[in-house]
Protein backbone atom coordinates (compact mmCIF):
# COMPACT_ATOMS: atom_id res chain seq x y z
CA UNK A 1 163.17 162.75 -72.29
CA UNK A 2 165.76 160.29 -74.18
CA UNK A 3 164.58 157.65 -76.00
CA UNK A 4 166.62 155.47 -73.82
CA UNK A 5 164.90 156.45 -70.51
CA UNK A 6 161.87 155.52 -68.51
CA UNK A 7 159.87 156.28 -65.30
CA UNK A 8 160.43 153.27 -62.84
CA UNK A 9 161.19 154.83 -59.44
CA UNK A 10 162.27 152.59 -56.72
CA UNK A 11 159.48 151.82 -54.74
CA UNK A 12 160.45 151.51 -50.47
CA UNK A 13 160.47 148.64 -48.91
CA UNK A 14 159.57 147.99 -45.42
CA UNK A 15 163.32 146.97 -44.61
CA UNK A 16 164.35 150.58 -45.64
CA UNK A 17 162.45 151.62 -42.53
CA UNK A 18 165.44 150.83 -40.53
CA UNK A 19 168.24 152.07 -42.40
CA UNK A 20 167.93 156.15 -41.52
CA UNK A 21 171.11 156.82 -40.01
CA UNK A 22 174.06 159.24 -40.13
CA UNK A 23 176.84 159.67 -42.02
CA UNK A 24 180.71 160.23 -40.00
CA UNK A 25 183.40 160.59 -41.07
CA UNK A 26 187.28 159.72 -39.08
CA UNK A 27 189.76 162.24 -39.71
CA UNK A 28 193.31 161.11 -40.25
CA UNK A 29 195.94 161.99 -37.92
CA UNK A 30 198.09 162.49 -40.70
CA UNK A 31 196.70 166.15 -42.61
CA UNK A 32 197.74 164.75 -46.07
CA UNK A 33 196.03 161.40 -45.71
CA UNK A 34 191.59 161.45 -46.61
CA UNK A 35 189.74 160.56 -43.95
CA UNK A 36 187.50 157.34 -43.46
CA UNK A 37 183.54 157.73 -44.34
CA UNK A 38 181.19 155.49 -42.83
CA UNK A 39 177.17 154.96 -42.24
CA UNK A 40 176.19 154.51 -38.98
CA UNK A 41 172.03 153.50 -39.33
CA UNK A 42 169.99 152.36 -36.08
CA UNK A 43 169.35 148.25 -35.68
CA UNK A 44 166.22 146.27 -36.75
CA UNK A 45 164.38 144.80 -33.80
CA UNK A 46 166.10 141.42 -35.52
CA UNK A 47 169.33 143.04 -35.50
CA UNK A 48 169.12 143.98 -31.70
CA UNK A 49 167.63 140.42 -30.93
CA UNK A 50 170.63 138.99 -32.73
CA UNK A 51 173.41 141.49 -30.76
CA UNK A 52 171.37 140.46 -27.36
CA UNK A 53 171.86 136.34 -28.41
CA UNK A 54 176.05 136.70 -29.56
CA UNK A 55 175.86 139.12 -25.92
CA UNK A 56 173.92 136.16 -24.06
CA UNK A 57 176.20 133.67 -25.39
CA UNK A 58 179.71 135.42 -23.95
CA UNK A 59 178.03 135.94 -20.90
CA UNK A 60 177.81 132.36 -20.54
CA UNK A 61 181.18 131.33 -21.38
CA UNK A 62 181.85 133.26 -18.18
CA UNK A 63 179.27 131.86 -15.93
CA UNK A 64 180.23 128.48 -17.02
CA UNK A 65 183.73 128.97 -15.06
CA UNK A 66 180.72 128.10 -11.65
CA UNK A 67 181.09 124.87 -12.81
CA UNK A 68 184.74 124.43 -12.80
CA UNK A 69 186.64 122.50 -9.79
CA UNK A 70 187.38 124.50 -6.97
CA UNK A 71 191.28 123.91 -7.91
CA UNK A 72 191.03 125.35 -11.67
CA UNK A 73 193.56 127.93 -12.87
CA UNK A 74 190.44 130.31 -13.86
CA UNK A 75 188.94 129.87 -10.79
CA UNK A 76 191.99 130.54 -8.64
CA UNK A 77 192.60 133.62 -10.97
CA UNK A 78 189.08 135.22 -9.74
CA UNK A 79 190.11 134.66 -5.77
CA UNK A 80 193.75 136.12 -6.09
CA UNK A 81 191.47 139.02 -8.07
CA UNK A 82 189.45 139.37 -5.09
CA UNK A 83 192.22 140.00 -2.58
CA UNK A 84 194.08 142.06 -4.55
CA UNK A 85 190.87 144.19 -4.62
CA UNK A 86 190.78 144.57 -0.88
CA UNK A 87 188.47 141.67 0.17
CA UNK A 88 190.80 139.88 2.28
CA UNK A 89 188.95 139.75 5.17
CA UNK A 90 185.55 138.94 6.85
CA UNK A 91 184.23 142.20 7.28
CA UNK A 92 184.92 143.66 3.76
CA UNK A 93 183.95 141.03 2.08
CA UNK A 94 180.36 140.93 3.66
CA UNK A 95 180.52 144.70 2.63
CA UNK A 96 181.01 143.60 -0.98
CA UNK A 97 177.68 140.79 -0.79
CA UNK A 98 175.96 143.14 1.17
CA UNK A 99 176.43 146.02 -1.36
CA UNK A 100 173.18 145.50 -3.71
CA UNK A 101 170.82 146.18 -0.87
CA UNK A 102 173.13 147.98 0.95
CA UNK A 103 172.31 150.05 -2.45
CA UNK A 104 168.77 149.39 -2.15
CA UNK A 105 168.07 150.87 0.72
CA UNK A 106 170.02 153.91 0.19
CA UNK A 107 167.51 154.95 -2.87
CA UNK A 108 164.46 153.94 -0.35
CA UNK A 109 165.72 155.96 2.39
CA UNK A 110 166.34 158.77 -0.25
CA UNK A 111 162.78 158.32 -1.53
CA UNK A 112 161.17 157.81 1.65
CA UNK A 113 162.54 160.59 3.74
CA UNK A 114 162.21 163.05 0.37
CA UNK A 115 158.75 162.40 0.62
CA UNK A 116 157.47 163.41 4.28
CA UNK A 117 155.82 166.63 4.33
CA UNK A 118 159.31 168.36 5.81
CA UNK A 119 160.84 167.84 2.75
CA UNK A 120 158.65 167.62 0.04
CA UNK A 121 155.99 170.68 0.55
CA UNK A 122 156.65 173.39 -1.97
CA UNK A 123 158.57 171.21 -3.37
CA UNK A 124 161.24 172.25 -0.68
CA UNK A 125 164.37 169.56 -1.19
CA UNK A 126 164.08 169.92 -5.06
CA UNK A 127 164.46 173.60 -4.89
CA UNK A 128 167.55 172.90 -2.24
CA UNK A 129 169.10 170.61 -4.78
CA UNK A 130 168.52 172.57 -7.77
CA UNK A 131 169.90 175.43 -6.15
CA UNK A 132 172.93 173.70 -5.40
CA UNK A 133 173.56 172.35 -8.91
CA UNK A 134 173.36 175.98 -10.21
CA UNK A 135 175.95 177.38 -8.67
CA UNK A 136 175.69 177.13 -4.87
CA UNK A 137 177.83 174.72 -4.61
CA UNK A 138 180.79 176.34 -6.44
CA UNK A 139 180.05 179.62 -4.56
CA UNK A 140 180.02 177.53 -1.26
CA UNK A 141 183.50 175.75 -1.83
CA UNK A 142 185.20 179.35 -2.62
CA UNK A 143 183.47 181.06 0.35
CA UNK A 144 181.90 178.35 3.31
CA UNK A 145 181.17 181.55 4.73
CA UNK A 146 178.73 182.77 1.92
CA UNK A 147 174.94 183.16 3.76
CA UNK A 148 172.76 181.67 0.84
CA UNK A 149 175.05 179.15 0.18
CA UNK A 150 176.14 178.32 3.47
CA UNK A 151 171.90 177.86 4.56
CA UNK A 152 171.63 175.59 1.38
CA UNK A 153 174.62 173.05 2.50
CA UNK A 154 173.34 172.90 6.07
CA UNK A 155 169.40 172.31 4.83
CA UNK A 156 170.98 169.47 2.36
CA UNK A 157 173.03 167.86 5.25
CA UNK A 158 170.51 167.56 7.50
CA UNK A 159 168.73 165.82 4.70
CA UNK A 160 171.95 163.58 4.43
CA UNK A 161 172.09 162.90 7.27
CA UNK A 162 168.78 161.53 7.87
CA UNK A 163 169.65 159.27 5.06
CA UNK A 164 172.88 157.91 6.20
CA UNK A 165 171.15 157.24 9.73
CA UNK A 166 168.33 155.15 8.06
CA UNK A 167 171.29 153.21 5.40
CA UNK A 168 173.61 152.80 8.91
CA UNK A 169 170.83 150.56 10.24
CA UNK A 170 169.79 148.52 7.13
CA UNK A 171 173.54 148.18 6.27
CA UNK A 172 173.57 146.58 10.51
CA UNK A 173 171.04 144.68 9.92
CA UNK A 174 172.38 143.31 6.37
CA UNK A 175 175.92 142.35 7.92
CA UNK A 176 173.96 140.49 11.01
CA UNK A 177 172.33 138.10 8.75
CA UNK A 178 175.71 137.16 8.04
CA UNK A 179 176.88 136.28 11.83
CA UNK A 180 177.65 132.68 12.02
CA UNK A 181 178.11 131.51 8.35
CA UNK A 182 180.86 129.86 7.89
CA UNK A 183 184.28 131.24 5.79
CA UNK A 184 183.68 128.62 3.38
CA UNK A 185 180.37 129.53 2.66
CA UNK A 186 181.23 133.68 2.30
CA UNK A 187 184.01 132.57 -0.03
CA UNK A 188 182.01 130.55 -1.65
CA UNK A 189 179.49 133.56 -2.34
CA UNK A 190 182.45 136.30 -2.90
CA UNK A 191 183.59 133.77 -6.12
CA UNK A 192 179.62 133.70 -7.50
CA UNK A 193 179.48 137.13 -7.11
CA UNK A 194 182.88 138.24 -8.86
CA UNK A 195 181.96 136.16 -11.68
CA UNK A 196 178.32 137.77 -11.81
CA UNK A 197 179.70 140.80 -12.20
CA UNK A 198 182.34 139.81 -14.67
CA UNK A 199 179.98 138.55 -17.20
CA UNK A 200 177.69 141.29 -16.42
CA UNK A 201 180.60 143.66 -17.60
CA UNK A 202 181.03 141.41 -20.77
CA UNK A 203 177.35 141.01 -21.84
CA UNK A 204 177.63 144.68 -21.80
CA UNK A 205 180.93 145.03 -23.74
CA UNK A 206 179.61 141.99 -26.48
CA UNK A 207 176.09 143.71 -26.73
CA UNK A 208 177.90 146.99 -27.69
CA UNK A 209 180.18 145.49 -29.83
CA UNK A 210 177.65 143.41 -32.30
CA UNK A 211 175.08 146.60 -32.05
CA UNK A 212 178.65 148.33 -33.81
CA UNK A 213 178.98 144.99 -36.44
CA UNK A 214 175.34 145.23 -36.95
CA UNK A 215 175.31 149.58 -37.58
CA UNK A 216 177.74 150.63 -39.39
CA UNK A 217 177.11 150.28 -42.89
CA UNK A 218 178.95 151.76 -46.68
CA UNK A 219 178.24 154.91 -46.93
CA UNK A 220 177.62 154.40 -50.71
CA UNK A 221 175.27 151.93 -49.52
CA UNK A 222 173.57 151.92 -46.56
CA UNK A 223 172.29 148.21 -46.54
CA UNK A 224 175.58 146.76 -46.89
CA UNK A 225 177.62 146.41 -43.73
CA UNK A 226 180.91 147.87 -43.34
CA UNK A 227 182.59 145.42 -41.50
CA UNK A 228 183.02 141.82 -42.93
CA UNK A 229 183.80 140.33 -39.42
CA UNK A 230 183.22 140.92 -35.98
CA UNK A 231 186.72 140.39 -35.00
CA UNK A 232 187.34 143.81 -37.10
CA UNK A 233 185.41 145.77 -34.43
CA UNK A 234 187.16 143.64 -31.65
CA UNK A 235 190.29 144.88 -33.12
CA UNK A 236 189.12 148.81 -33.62
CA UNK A 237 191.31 151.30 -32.06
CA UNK A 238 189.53 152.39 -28.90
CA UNK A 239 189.23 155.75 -30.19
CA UNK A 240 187.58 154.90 -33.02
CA UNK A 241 185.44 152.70 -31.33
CA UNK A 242 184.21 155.09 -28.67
CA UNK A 243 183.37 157.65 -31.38
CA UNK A 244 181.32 155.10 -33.20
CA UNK A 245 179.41 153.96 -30.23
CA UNK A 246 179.04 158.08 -29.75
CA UNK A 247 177.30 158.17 -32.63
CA UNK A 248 175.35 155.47 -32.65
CA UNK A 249 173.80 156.30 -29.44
CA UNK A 250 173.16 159.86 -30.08
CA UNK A 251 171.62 158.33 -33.45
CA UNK A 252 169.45 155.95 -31.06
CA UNK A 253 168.75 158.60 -28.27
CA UNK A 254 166.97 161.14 -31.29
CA UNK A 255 165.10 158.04 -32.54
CA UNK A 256 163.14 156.92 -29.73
CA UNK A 257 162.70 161.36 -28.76
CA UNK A 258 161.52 161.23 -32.20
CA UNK A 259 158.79 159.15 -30.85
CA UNK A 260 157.67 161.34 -28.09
């Protein structure tokens, strides 16, 4: 040993618990340019707390637009969005409010009917679906004709159609509860429900986009983040992006199987 040197290893520290990660590295399009190396480590409980507040906080720019006069540019933007969509008329757009328990009771129906003895002894509609999934299904759309395939697609329509005959009621019984409202009022509900859906969509996109700020780190060192601002992940190529969200969720997805 050199006069100079000394044993001091660095101890851990509890906030190195959360910086295991991966490195990835972006190849250049251009062969004679180096590629980009970056750390992508999984979030601290404060660091996904923090992504869920900045995701909360878009999401009610959005909802705010409920409180706008009925007259506003933004809010005239959302109904012109809705016809152009289709739902220019009564009927389809008590389809569209209808459509979460319309939703609903198609997984009940599913669930329920899966469950009498017809279907479920031996396990009978799993081993119908499964069958299906492995190859059935291709064979069938070559050759309807094909015996074994042919007695799988009729067992799994009857099954279908059970379901759609139970989801054909609830969906009746759903649109009736709208009979008599006024236009005004279904309008009314169509605008909530756009803008519900739009900030549901941009909760998501924020959440995504701070867990990226928040992840990717230098990959000479892993506790100092890579990007300075979050406008620099706004203003990723979508590429890019998608393969760093790729990563970060396989990254996530081995963690928690890690755990089991």
């Amino acid at each position: 040993m050199a006069s100079g040197d000394v044993i001091a290893p660095q101890r851990r520290r509890l906030t190195d618990l959360y910086m295991r990660g991966v490195s990835h590295s972006f190849a250049d399009d251009d062969p004679n340019e180096e590629g980009v190396e970056v750390w992508v480590s999984k979030l601290s409980p404060l660091q996904r707390k923090a992504a869920g507040d900045k995701a909360n906080a878009a999401r009610a720019l959005i909802l705010a637009v409920k409180n706008e006069p009925e007259d506003s540019p933004v809010k005239l933007e959302y109904i012109e969005a809705a016809a152009s969509m289709g739902y220019d008329d009564r009927k389809s757009k008590i389809e569209l409010l209808i459509a979460p328990d319309v939703q609903k009771a198609i997984e009940e129906a599913e669930a329920e009917i899966a469950a009498s003895d017809k279907w479920a002894e031996n396990d009978f509609l799993v081993s119908l679906q499964d069958a299906w999934n492995d190859g059935l299904s291709s064979k069938y759309l070559e050759d309807p004709d094909d015996v074994e395939a042919k007695r799988v697609f009729d067992a799994l329509r009857e099954y279908t159609v059970e379901v759609e005959a139970r989801v054909d009621k609830a969906r009746e019984s759903l649109a009736a509860g709208w009979k008599g409202r006024h236009e005004s009022e279904i309008d009314e509900k169509i605008l909530d429900r756009l803008i519900d859906t739009a900030a549901d969509f941009r909760w998501v996109e924020e959440f995504h986009r701070w867990q990226i700020f928040f992840a990717v780190r230098l990959p000479e060192d892993h506790k100092e983040q890579y990007f300075v601002d979050k406008i620099e992940v706004d203003e990723l190529d979508q590429r890019v992006f998608d393969e760093l969200f790729s990563v970060f969720t396989d990254l996530s997805v081995s963690s928690l199987e890690g755990k089991g």
